[in-house]
Protein backbone atom coordinates (compact mmCIF):
# COMPACT_ATOMS: atom_id res chain seq x y z
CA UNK A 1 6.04 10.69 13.79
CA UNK A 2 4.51 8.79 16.47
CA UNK A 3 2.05 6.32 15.54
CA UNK A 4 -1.29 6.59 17.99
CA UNK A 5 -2.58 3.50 19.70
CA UNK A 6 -3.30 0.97 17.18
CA UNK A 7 -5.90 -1.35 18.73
CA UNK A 8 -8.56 1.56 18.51
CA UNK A 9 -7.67 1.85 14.49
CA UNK A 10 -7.02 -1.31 12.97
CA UNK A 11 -10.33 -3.61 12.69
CA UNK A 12 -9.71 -6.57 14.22
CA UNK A 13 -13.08 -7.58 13.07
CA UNK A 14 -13.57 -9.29 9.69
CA UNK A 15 -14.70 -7.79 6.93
CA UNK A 16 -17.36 -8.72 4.52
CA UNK A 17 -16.97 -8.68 0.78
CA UNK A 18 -13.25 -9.84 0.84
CA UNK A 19 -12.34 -12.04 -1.33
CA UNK A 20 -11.32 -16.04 0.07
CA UNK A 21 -8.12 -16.14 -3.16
CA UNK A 22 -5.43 -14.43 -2.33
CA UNK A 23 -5.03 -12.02 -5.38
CA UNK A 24 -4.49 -8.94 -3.60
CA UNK A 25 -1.77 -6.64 -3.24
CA UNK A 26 -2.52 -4.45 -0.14
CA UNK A 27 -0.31 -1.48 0.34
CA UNK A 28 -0.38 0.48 4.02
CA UNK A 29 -0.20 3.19 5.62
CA UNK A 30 -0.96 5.45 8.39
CA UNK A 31 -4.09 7.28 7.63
CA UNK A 32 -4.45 5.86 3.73
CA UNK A 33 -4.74 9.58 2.24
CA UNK A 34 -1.30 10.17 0.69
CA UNK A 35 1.11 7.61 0.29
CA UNK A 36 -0.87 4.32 -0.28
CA UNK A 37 -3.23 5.63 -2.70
CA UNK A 38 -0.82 6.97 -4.52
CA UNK A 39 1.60 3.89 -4.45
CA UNK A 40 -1.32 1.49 -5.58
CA UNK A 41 -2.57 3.48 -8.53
CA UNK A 42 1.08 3.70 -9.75
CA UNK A 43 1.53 -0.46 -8.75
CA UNK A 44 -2.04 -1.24 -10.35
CA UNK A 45 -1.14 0.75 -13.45
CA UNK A 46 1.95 -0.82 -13.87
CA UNK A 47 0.21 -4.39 -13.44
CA UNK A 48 -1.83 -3.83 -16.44
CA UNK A 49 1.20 -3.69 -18.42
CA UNK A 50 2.08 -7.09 -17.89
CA UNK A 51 0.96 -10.67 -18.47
CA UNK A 52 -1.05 -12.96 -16.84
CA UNK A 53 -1.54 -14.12 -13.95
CA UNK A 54 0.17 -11.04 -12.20
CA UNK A 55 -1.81 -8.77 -14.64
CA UNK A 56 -5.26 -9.27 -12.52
CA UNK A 57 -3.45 -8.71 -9.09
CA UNK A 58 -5.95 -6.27 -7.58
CA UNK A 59 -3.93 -3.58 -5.18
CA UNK A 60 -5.66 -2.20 -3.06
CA UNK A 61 -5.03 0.34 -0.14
CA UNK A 62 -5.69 0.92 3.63
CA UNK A 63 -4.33 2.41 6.93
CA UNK A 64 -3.24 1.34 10.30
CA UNK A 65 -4.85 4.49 11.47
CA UNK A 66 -7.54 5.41 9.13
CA UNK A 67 -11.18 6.74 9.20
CA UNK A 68 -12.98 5.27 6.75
CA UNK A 69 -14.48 7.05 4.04
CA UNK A 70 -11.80 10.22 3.66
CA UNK A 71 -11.02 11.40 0.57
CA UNK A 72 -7.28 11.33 -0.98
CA UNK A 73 -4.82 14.64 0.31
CA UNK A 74 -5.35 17.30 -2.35
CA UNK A 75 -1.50 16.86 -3.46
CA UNK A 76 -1.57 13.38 -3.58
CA UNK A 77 -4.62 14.03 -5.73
CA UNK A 78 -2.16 17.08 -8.15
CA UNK A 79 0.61 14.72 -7.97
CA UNK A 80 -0.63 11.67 -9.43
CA UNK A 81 -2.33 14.01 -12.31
CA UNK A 82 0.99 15.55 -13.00
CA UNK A 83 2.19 11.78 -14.02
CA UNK A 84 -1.03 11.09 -16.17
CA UNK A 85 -2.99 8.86 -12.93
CA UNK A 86 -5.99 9.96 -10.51
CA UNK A 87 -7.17 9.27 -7.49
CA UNK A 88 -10.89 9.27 -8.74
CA UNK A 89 -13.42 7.41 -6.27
CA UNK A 90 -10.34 6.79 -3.58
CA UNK A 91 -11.97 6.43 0.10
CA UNK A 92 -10.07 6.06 3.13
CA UNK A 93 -9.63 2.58 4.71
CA UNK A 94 -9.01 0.77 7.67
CA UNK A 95 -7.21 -2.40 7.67
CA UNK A 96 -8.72 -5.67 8.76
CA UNK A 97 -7.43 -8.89 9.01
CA UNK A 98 -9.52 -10.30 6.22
CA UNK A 99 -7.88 -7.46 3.72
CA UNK A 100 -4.45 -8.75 5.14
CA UNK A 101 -5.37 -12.52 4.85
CA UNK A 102 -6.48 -12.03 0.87
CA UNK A 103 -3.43 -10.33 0.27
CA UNK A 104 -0.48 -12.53 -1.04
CA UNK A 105 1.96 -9.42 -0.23
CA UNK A 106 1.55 -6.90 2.02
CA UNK A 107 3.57 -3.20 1.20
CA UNK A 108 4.16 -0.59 3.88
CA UNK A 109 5.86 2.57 3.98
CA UNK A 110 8.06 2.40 7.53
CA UNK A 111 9.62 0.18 9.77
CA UNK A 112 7.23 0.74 12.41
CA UNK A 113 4.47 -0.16 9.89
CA UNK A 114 5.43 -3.13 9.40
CA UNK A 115 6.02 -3.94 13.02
CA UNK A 116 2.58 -2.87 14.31
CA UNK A 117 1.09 -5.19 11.52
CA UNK A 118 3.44 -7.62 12.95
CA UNK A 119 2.15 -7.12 16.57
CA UNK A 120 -1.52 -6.62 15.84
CA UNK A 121 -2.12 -9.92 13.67
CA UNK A 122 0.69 -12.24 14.78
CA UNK A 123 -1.19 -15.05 13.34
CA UNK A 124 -1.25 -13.60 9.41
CA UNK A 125 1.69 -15.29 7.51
CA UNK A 126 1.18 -12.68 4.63
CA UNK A 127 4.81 -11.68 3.67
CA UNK A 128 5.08 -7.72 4.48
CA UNK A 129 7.56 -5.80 3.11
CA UNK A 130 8.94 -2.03 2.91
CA UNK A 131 7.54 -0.47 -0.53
CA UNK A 132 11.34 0.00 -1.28
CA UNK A 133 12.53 -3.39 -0.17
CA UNK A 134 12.29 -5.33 -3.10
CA UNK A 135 15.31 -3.00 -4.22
CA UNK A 136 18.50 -4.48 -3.42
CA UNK A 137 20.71 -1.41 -4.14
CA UNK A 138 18.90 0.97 -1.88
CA UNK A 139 19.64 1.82 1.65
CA UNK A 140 16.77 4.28 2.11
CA UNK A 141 13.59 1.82 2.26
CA UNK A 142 11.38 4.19 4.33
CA UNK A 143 8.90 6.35 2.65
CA UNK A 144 8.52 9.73 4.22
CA UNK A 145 4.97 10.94 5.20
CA UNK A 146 4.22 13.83 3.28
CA UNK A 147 1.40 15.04 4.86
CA UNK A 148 0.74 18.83 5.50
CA UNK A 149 4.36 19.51 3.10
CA UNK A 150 4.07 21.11 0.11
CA UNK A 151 3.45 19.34 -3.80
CA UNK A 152 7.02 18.90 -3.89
CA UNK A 153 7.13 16.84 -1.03
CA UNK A 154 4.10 14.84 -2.54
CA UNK A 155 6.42 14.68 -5.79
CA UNK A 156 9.55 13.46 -4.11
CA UNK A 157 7.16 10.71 -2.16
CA UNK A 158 5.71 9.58 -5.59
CA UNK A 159 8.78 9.45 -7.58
CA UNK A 160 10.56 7.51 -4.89
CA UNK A 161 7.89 5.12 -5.07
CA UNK A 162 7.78 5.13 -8.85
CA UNK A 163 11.41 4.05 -8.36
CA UNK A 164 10.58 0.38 -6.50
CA UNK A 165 7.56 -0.30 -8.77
CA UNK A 166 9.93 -2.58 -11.05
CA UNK A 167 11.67 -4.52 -8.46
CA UNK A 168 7.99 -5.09 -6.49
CA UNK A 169 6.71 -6.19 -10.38
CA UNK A 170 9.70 -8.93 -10.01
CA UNK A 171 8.66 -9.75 -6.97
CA UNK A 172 5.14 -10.00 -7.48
CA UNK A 173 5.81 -12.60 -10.31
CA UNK A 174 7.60 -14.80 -8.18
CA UNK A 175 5.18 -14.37 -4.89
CA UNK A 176 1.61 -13.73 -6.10
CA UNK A 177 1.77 -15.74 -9.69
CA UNK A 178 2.66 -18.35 -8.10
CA UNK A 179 -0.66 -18.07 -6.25
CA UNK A 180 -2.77 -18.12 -9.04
C-alpha cells in the first residue's frame, strides 16, 4: 500500500494533555482503526498481568494518517471480542510529537512506518520498533493491513500480534522500567 503524504497527517503541533514522564507505550499505524487498537488492548491487557513498574505502562494508539475521532473497523471490533477484549470508547488518532516524546517505546506495524516516523521527527530519540521485532526467531516482522479483508484476515492480524506480546513484555521491562 502506498502511504499518502505524511506532512498533511501527522501533527507536527504539540499536543495538550500529554503527559511530561515517559510511561507510554504508543503503538502506530496508518489510519489507527484496525491494527493499533487492536495491538494495544491485547499489550495493555497483558501489562496488567505483571508487576510493577511495567504494570502502569499506559499504551496507547495513533496513526500516521489518521482522522481523529473514527471509530475502530467493525472486525477489529468482532475480533478482539472473539478473544474476550473490546474496543469500547476507541477514537481514531493522529500522532504528534508530544505522544511520541512521552512514549519510552514506540511500536509500528511496517517498515515504512517506522521510516516516515523516522523522517517526520528526526529529532525524537524514542526507540521505534516493528510490533514483531522484539522476536528474535521471526523473519516476518511486518504486520499486514487488514483493512476492507474479511474477519479472518482481522484474526490472522490479531493472532500474529498476540504472538510478539511476550517478547515486547521482555522488552518493555528492560526499556520502560527502567524509566520509572
Amino acid at each position: 500500500m502506498d502511504l499518502p503524504v505524511v506532512g498533511a497527517f501527522i501533527s507536527l503541533e504539540s499536543a495538550a494533555a500529554m503527559p511530561s514522564n515517559r510511561n507510554t507505550v504508543t503503538v502506530v499505524c496508518t489510519a489507527n482503526i484496525c491494527r493499533s487498537p487492536m495491538a494495544a488492548e491485547m499489550l495493555q491487557h497483558a501489562l496488567r498481568a505483571e508487576p510493577e513498574p511495567v504494570r502502569s505502562l499506559e499504551v496507547v494508539s495513533a496513526g500516521i494518517a489518521a482522522s481523529d475521532g473514527d471509530p475502530p473497523s467493525e472486525h477489529s471490533v468482532r475480533a478482539l471480542e472473539k478473544v474476550g477484549l473490546t474496543l469500547d470508547g476507541h477514537r481514531s488518532r493522529r500522532l504528534t510529537r508530544d505522544l511520541l516524546e512521552a512514549s519510552c517505546l514506540v511500536l509500528v506495524m511496517t517498515k515504512s512506518h517506522r521510516s516516515i516516523l523516522r523522517e517526520v521527527f528526526p529529532e525524537v530519540e524514542t526507540e521505534i520498533l516493528l510490533f514483531r521485532e522484539p522476536m528474535s526467531t521471526v523473519s516476518d516482522l511486518e504486520i499486514p493491513d487488514p483493512f476492507g479483508a474479511d474477519l479472518a484476515s482481522y484474526e490472522a492480524c490479531r493472532d500474529s500480534m498476540v504472538e510478539a506480546i511476550p517478547s515486547i513484555v521482555a522488552h518493555l521491562k528492560t526499556v520502560c522500567g527502567a524509566n520509572q
